[in-house]
N, C-alpha and C. Protein backbone atom coordinates (compact mmCIF):
# COMPACT_ATOMS: atom_id res chain seq x y z
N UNK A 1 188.41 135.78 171.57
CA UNK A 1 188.34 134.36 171.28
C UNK A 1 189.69 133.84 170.81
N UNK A 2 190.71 134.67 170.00
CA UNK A 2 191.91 134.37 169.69
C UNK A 2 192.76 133.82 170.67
N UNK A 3 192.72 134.99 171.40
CA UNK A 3 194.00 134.50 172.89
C UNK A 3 193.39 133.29 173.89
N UNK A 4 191.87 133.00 173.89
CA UNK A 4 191.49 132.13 174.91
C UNK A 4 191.88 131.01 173.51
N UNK A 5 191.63 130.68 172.57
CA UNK A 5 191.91 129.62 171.65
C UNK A 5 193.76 129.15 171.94
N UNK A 6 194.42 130.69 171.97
CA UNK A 6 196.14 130.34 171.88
C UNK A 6 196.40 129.66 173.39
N UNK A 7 195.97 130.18 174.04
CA UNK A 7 195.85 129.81 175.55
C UNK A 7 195.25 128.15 175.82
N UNK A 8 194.27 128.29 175.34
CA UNK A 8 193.93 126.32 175.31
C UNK A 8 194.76 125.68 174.39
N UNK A 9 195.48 126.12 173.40
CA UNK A 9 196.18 124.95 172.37
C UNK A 9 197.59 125.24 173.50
N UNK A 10 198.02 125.80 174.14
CA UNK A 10 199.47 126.04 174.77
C UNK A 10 199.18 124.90 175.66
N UNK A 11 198.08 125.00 176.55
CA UNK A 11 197.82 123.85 177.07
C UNK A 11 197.62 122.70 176.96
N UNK A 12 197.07 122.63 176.31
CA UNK A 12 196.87 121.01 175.62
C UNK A 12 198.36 120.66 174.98
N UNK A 13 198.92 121.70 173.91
CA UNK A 13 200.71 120.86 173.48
C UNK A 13 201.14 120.80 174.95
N UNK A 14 201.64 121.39 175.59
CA UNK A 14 201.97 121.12 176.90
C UNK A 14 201.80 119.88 177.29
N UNK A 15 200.47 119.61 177.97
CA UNK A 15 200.25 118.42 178.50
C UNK A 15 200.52 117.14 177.60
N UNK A 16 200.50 117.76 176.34
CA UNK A 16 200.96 116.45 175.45
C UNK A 16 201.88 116.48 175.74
N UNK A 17 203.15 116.98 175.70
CA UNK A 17 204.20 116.88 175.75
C UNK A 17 205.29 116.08 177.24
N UNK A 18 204.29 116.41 178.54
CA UNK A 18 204.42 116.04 179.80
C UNK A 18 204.26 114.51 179.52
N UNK A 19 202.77 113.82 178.51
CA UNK A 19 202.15 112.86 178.78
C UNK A 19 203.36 112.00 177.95
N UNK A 20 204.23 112.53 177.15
CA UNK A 20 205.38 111.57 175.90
C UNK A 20 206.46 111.95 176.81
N UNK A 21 206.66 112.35 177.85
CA UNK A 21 208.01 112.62 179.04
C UNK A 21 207.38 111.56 179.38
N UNK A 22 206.74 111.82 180.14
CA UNK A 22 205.97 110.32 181.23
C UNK A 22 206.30 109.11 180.78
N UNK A 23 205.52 108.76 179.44
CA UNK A 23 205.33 107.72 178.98
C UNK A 23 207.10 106.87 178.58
N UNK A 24 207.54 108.01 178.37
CA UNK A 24 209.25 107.73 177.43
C UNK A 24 209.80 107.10 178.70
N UNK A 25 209.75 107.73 179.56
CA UNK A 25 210.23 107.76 181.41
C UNK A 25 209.99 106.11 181.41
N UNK A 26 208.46 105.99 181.63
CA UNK A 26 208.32 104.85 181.48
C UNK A 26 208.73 103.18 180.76
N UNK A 27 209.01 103.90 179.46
CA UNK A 27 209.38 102.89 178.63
C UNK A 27 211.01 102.41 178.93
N UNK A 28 211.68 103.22 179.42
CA UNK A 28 213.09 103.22 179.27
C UNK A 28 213.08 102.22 180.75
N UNK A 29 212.64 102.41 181.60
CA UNK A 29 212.51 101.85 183.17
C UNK A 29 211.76 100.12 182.98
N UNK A 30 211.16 100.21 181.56
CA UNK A 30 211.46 98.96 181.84
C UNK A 30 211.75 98.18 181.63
N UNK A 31 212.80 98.37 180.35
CA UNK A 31 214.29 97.84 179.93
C UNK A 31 215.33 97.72 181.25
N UNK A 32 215.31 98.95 182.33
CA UNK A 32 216.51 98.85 183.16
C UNK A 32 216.65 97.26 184.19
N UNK A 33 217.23 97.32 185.06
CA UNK A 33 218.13 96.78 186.07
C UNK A 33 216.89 97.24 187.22
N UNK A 34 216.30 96.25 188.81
CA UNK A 34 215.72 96.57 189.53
C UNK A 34 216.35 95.75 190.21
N UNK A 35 216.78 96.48 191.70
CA UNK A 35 216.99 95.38 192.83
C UNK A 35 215.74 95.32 193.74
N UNK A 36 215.72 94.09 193.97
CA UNK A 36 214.58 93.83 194.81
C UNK A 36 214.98 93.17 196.18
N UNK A 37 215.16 93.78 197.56
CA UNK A 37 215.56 92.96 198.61
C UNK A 37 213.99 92.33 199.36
N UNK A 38 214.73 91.13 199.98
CA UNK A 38 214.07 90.11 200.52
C UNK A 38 213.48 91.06 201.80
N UNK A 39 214.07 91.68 202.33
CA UNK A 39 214.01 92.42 203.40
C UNK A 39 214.63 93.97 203.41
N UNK A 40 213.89 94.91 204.32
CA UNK A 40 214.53 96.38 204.10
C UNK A 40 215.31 96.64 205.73
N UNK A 41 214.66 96.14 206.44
CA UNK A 41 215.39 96.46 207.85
C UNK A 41 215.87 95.15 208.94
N UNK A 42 217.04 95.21 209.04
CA UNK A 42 217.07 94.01 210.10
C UNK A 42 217.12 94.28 211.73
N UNK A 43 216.38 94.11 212.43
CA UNK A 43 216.70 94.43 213.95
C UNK A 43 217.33 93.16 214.37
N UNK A 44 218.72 93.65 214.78
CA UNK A 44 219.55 93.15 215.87
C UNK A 44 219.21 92.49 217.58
N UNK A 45 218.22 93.51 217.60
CA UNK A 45 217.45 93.52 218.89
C UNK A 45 218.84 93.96 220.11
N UNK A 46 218.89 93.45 220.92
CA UNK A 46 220.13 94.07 221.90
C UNK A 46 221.33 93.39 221.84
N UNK A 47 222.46 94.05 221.71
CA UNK A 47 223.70 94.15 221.60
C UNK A 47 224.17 94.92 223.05
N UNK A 48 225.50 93.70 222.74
CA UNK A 48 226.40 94.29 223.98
C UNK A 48 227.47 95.37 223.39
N UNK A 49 227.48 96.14 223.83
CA UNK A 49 228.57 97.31 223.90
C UNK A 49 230.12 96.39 223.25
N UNK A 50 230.94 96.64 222.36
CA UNK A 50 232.08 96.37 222.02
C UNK A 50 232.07 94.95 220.55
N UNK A 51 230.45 95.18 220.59
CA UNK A 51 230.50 93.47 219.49
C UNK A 51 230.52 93.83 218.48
N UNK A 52 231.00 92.86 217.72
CA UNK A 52 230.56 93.48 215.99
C UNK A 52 229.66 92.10 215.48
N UNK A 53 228.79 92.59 215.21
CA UNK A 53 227.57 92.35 214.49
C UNK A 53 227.54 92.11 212.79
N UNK A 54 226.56 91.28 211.72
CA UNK A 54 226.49 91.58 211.16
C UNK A 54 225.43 90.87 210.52
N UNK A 55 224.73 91.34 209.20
CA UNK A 55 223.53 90.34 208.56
C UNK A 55 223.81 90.81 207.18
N UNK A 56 223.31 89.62 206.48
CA UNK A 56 223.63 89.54 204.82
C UNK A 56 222.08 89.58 204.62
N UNK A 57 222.23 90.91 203.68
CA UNK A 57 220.38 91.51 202.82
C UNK A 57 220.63 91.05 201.77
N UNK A 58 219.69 90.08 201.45
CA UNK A 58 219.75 88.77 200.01
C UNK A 58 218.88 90.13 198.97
N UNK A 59 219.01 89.82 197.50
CA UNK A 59 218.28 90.44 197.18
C UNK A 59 218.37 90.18 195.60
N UNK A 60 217.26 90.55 194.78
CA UNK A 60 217.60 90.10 193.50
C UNK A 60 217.19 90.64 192.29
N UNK A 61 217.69 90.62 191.25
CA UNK A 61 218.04 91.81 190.45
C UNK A 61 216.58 91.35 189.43
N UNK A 62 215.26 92.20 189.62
CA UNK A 62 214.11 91.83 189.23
C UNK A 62 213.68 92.80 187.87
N UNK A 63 214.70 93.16 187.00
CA UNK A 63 214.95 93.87 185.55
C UNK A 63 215.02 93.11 185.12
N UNK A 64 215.27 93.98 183.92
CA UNK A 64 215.05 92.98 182.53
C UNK A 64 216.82 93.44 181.99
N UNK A 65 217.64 94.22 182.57
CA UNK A 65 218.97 94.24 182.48
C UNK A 65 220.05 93.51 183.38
N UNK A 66 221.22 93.29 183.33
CA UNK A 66 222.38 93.75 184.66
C UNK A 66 222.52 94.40 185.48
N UNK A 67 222.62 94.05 186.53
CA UNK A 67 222.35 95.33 187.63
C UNK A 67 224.13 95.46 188.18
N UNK A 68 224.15 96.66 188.16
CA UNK A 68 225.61 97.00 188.24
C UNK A 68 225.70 97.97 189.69
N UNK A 69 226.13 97.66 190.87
CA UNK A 69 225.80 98.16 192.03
C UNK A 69 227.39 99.16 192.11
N UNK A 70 226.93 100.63 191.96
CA UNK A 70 227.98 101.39 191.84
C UNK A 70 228.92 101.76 193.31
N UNK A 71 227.94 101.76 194.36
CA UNK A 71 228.37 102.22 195.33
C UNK A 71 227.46 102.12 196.83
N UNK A 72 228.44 101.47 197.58
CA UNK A 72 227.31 101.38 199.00
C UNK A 72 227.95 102.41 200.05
N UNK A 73 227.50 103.07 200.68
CA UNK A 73 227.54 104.07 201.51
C UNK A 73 226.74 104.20 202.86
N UNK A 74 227.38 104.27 204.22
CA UNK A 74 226.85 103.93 205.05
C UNK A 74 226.49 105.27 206.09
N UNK A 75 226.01 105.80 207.17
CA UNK A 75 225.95 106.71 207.56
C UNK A 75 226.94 107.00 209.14
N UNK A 76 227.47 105.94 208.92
CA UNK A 76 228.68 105.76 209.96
C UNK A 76 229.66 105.05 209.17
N UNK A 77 230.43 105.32 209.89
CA UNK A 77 232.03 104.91 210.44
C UNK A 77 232.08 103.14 210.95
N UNK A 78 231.35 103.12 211.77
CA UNK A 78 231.12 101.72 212.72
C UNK A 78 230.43 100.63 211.53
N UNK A 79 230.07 101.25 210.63
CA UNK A 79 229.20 100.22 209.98
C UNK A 79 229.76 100.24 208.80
N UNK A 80 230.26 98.73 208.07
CA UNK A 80 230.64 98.43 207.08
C UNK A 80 229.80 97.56 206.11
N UNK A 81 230.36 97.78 204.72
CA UNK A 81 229.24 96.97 203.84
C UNK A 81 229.99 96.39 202.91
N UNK A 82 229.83 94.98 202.61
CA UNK A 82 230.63 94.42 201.43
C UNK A 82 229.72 94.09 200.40
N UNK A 83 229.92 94.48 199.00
CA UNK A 83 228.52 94.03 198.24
C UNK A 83 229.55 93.27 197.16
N UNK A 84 228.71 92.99 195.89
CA UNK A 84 229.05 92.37 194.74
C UNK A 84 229.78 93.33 193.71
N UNK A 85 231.07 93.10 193.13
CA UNK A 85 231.32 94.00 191.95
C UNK A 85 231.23 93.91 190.93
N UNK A 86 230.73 92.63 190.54
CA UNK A 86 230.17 92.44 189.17
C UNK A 86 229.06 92.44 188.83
N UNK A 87 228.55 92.18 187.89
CA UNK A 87 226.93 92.76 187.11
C UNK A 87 226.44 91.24 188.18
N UNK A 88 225.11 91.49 188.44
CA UNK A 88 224.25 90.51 188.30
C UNK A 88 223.07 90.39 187.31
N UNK A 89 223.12 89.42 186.94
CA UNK A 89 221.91 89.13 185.83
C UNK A 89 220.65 89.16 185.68
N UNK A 90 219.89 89.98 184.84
CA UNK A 90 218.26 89.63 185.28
C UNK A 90 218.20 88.32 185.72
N UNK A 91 217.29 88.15 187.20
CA UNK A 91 216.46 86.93 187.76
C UNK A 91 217.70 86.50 188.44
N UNK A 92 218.63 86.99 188.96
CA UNK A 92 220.00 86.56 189.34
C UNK A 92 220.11 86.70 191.08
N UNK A 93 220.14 86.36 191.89
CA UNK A 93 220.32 86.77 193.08
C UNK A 93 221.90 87.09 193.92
N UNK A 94 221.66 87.84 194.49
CA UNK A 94 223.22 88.10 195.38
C UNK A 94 223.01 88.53 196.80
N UNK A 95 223.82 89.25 197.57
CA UNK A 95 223.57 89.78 198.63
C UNK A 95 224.71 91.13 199.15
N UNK A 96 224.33 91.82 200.10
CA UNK A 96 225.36 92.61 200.91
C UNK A 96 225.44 92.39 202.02
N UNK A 97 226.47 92.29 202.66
CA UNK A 97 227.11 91.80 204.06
C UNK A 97 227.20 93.41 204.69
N UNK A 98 226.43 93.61 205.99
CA UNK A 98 226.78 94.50 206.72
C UNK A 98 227.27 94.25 207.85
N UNK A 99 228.68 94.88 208.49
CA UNK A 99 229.06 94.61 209.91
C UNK A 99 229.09 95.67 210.54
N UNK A 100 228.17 95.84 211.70
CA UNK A 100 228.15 96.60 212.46
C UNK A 100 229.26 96.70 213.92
N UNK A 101 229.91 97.88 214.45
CA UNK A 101 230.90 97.71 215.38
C UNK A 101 229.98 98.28 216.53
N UNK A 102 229.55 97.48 217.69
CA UNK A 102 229.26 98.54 218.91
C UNK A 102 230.26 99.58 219.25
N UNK A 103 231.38 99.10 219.32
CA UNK A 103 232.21 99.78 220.15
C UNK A 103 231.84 101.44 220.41
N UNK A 104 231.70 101.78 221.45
CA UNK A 104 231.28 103.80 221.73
C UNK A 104 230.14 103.73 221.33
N UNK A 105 229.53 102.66 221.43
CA UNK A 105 227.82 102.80 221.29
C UNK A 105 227.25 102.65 222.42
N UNK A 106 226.15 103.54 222.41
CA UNK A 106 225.29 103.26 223.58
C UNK A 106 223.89 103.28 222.87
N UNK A 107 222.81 102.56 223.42
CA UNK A 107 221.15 102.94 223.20
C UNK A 107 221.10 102.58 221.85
N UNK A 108 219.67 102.93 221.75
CA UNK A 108 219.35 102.18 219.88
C UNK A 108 219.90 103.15 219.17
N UNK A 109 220.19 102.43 218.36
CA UNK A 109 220.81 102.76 217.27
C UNK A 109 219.82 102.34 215.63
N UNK A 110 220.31 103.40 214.42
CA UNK A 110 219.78 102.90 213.25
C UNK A 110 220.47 103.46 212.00
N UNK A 111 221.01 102.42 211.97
CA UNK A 111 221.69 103.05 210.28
C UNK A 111 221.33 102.51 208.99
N UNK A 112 221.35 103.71 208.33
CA UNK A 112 220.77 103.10 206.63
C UNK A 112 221.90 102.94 206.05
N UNK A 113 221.72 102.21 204.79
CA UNK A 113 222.99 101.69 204.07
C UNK A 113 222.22 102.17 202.76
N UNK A 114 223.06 103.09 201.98
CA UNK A 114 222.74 103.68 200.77
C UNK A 114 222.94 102.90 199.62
N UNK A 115 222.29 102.25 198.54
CA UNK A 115 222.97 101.12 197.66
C UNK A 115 223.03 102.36 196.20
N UNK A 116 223.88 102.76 195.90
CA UNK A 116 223.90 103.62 194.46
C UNK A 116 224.02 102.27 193.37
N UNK A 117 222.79 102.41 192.22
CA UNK A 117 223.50 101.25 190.83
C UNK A 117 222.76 101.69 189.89
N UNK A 118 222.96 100.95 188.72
CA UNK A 118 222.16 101.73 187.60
C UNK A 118 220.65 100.76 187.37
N UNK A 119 220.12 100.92 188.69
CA UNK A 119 218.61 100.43 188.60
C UNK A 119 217.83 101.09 188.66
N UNK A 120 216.23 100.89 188.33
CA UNK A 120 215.64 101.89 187.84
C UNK A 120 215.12 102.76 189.39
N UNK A 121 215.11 101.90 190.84
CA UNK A 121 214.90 102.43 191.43
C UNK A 121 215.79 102.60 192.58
N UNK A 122 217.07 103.24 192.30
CA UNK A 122 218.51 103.69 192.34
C UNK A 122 218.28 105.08 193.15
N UNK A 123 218.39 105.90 194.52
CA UNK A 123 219.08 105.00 194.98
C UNK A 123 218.13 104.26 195.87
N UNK A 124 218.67 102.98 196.55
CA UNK A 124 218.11 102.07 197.43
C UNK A 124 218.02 102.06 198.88
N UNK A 125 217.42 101.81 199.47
CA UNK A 125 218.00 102.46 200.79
C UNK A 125 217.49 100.56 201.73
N UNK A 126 218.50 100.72 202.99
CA UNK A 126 218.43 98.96 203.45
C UNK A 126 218.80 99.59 205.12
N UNK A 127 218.41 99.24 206.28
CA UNK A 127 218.49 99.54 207.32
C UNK A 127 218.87 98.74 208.51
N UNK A 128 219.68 98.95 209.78
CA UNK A 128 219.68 97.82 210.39
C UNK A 128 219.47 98.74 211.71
N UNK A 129 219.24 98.10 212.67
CA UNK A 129 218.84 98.53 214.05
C UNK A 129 218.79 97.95 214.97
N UNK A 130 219.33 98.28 216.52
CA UNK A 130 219.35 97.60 217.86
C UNK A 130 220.07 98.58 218.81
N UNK A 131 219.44 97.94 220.08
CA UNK A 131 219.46 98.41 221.07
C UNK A 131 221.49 97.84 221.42
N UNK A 132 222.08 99.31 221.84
CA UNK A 132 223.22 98.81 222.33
C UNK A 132 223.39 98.64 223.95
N UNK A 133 223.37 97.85 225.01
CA UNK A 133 223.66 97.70 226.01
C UNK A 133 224.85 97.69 226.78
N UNK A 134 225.40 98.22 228.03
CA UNK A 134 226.60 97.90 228.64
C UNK A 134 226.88 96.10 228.73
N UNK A 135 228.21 95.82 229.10
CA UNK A 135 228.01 94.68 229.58
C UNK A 135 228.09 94.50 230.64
N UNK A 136 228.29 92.93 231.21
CA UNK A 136 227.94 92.84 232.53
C UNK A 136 229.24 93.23 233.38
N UNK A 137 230.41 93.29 232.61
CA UNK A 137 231.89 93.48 233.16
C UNK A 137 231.70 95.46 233.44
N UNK A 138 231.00 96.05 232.94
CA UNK A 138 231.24 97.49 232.91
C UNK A 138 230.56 98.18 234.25
């Protein structure tokens, strides 16, 4: 009866202990910084071979902090991203500009754009996509 008693109290502190991680987890997240975009993927739909493309993902900082956007990262080369470098404010809105290059593209295509910041649901992920076509000169 000893060891089944040590054995249920290990368990139970345990799970207490998981349930004040959780809860702490919780509490701190919702003090932070949240970006919230208007939209997650934009389709381009078809593109001609050699264009550069681009669409601005509006989006807005739905914390109860500053949202401080550390770093955008793209999964190509062809695709560029300009974002904000200063804090935005809780209830504050901004956006990121992505330009996409056809050039040496062929067929659909899809790239994510990585948003690193100190929000609570960091990192972010934003997508754009389209069909690349020859043109009529090729």
């Amino acid at each position: 009866m000893f060891k089944k008693l040590s054995i249920q109290t290990l368990f139970l502190g345990l799970m207490f202990l998981l349930q004040t991680a959780y809860a702490q987890e919780n509490i701190e997240n919702i003090d932070q910084a949240k970006i919230t975009f208007e939209e997650s993927t934009h389709d381009f739909g078809e593109i001609t071979q050699g264009d550069k493309v681009e669409h601005v993902f509006n989006f807005k900082n739905t914390g109860k902090s500053p949202l401080v956007i550390t770093n955008v990262r793209t999964t190509c080369g062809c695709t560029a991203p300009e974002w904000p470098r200063e804090a935005i404010l809780p209830g504050d809105e901004s956006s990121i500009k992505v330009v996409f290059n056809s050039r040496g593209k062929m067929g659909m295509q899809n790239k994510t754009i990585t948003i690193t910041s100190n929000a609570s649901n960091s990192p972010e992920r934003i997508k754009i996509v389209g069909n690349v076509v020859k043109s009529a000169e090729q």
